[in-house]
C-alpha atoms as a PDB file:
ATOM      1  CA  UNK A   1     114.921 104.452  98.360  1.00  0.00           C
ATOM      2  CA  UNK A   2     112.565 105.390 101.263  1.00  0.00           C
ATOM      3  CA  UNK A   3     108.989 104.507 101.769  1.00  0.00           C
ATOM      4  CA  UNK A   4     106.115 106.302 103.494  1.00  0.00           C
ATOM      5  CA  UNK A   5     105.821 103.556 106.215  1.00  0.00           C
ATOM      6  CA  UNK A   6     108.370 105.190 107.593  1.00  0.00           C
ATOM      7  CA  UNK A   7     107.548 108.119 110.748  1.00  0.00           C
ATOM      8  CA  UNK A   8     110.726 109.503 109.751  1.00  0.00           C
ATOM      9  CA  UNK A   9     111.939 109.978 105.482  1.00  0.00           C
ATOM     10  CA  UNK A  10     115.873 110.430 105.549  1.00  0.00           C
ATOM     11  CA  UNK A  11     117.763 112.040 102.453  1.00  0.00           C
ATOM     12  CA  UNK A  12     121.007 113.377 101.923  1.00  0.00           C
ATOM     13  CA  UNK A  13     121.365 117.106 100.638  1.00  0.00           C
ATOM     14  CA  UNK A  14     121.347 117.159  96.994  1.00  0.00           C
ATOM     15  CA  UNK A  15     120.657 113.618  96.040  1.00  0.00           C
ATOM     16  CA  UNK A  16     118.279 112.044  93.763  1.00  0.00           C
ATOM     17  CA  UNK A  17     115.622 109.345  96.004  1.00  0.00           C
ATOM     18  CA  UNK A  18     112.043 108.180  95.210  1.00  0.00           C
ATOM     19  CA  UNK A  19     109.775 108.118  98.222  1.00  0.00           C
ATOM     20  CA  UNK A  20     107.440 105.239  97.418  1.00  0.00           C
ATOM     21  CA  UNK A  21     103.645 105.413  98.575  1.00  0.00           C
ATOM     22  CA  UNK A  22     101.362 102.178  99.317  1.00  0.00           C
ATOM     23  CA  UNK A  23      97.968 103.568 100.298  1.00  0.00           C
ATOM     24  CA  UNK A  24      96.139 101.157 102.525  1.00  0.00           C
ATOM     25  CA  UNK A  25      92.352 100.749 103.908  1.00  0.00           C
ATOM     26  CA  UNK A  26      92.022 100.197 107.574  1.00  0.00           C
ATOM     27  CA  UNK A  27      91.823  96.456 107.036  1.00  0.00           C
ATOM     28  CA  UNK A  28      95.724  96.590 105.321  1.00  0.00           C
ATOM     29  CA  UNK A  29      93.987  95.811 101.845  1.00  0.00           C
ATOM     30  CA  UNK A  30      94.895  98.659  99.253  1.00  0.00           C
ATOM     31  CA  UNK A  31      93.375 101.599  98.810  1.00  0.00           C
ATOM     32  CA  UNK A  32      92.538 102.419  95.007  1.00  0.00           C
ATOM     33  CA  UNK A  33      94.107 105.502  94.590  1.00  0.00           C
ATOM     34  CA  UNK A  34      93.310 105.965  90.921  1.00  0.00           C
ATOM     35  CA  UNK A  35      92.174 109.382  90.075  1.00  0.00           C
ATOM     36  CA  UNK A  36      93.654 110.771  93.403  1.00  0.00           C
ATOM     37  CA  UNK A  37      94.933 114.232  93.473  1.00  0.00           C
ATOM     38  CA  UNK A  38      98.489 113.713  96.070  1.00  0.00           C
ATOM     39  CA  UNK A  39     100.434 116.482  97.626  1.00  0.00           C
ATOM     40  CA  UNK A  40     103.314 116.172  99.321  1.00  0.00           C
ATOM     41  CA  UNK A  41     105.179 119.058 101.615  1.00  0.00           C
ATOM     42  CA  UNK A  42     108.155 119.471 103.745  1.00  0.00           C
ATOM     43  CA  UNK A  43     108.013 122.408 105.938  1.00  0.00           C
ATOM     44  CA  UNK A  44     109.896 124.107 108.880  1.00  0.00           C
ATOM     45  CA  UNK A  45     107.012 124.762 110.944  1.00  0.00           C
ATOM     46  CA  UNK A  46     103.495 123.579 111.034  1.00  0.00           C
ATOM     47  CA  UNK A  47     102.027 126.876 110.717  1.00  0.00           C
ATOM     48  CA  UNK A  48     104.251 128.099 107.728  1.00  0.00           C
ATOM     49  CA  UNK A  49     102.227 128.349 104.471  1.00  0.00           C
ATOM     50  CA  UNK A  50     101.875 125.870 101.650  1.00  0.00           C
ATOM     51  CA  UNK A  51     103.696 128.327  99.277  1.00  0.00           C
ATOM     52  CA  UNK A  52     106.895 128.715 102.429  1.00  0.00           C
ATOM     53  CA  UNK A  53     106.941 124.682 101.920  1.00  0.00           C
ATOM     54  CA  UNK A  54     110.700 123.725 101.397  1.00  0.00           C
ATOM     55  CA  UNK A  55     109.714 120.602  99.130  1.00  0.00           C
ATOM     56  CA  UNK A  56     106.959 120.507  97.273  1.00  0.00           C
ATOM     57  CA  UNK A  57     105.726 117.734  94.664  1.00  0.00           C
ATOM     58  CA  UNK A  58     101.985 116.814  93.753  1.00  0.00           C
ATOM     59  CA  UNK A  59     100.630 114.742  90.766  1.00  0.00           C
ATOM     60  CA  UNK A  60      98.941 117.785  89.202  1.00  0.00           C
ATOM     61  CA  UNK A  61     103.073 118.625  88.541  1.00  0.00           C
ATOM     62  CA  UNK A  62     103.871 115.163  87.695  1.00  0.00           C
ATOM     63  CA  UNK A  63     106.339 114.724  90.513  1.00  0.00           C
ATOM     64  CA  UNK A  64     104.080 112.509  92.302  1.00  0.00           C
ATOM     65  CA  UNK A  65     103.457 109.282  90.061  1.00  0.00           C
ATOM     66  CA  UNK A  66     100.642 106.847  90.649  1.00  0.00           C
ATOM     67  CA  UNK A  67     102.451 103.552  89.120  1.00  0.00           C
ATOM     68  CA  UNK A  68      99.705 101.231  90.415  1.00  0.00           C
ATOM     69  CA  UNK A  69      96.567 102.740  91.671  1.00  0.00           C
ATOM     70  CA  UNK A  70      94.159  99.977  91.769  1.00  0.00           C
ATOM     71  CA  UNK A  71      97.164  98.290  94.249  1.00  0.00           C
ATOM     72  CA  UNK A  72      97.689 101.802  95.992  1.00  0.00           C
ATOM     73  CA  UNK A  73     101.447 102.740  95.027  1.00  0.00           C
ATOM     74  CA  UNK A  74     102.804 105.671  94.212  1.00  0.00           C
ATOM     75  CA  UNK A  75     106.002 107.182  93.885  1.00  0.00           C
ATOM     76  CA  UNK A  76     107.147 111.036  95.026  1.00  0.00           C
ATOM     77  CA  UNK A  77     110.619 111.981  93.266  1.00  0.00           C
ATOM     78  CA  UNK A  78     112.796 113.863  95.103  1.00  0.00           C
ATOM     79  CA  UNK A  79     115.440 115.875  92.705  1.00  0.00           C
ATOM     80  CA  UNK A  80     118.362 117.207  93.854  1.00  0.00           C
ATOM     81  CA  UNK A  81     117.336 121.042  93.498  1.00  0.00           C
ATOM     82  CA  UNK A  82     114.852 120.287  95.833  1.00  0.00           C
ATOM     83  CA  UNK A  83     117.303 120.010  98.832  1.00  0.00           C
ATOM     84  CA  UNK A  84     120.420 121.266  97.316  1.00  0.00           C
ATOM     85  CA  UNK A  85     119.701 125.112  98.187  1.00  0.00           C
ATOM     86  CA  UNK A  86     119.508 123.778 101.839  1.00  0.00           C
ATOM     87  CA  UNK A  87     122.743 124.438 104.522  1.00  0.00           C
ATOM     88  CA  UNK A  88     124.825 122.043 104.558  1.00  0.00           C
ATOM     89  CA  UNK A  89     124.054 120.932 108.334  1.00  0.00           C
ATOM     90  CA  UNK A  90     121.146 118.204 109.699  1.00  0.00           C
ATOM     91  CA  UNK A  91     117.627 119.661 109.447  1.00  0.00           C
ATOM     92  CA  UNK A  92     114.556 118.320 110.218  1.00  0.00           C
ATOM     93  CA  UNK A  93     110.893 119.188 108.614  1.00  0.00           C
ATOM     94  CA  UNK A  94     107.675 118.343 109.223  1.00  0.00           C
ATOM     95  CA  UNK A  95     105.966 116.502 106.481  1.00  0.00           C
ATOM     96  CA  UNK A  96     102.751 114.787 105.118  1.00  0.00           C
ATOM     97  CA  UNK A  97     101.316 113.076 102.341  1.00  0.00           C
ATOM     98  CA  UNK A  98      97.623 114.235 101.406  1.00  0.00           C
ATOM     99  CA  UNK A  99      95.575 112.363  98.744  1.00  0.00           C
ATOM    100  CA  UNK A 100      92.118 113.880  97.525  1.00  0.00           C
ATOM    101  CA  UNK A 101      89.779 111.205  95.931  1.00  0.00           C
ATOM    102  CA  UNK A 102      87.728 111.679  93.010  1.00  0.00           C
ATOM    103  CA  UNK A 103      84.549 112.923  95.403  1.00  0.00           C
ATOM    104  CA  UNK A 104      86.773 115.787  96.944  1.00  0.00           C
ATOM    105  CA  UNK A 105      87.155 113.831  99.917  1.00  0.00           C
ATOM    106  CA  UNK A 106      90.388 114.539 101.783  1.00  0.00           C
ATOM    107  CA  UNK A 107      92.816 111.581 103.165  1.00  0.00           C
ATOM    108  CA  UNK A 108      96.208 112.206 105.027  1.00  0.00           C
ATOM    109  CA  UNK A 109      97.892 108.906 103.895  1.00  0.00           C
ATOM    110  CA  UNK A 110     101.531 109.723 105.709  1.00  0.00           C
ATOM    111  CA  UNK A 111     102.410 112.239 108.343  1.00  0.00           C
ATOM    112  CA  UNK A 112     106.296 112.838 110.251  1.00  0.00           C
ATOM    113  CA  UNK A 113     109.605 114.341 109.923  1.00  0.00           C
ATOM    114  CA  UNK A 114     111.741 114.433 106.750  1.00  0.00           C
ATOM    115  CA  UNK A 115     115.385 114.175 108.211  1.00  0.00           C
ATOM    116  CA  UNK A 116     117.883 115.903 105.220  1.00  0.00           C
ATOM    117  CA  UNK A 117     121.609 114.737 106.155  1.00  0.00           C
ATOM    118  CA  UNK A 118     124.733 117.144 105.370  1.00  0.00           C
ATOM    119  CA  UNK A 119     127.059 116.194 102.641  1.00  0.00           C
ATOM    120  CA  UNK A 120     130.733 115.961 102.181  1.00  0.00           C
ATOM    121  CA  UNK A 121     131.043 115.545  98.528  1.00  0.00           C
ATOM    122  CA  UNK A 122     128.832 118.041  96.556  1.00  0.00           C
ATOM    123  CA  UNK A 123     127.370 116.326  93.416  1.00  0.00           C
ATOM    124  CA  UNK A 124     129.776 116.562  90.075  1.00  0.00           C
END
């Protein structure tokens, strides 16, 4: 299991991990995330478009899950279709973690690289 604290997310081609999320205020008390809108994205290149991302996952799809949001966790699940189309060789995207708050206002609440490890065994 990884967590957003992280600059840099590592996962394995085709496995199954939960990326979990604690949203914090300036003062390292937790943001209330309750009601957020969250997006997630792994891309190749900064400029590439939303729809070019290689991963994907928001809570309007349900693969972003607020367990806690008055304590400011969350929890992005990572399936393995999501990097199993990848080559099989080290690749490295960029990433970030957006939350929108009930008032439209706009929060980036992780940014770095996701680092997606070959494989020797492909899943049974």
């Amino acid at each position: 299991m990884a967590s957003f604290a992280d600059a840099q997310i590592s996962l394995d081609r085709g496995d199954t991990d939960y990326l979990d999320l604690t949203a914090t205020q300036a003062d390292g008390t937790p943001q209330d995330i309750t009601g957020w809108t969250i997006t997630f994205t792994a891309k190749r290149g900064l400029s590439d478009a939303d729809a070019d991302a290689v991963i994907h996952k928001t809570t309007m799809a349900g693969t972003i899950v607020i367990t806690n949001g008055a304590g400011g966790l969350a929890t992005v699940n990572i399936v393995p279709a999501d990097t199993s189309g990848l080559v099989n060789r080290a690749q490295r995207f960029y990433g970030d973690l957006v939350g929108k708050d009930p008032m439209g206002g706009v929060n980036r609440l992780w940014r770095g690289f996701i680092r997606v490890s070959p494989i020797a065994t492909e899943s049974p």
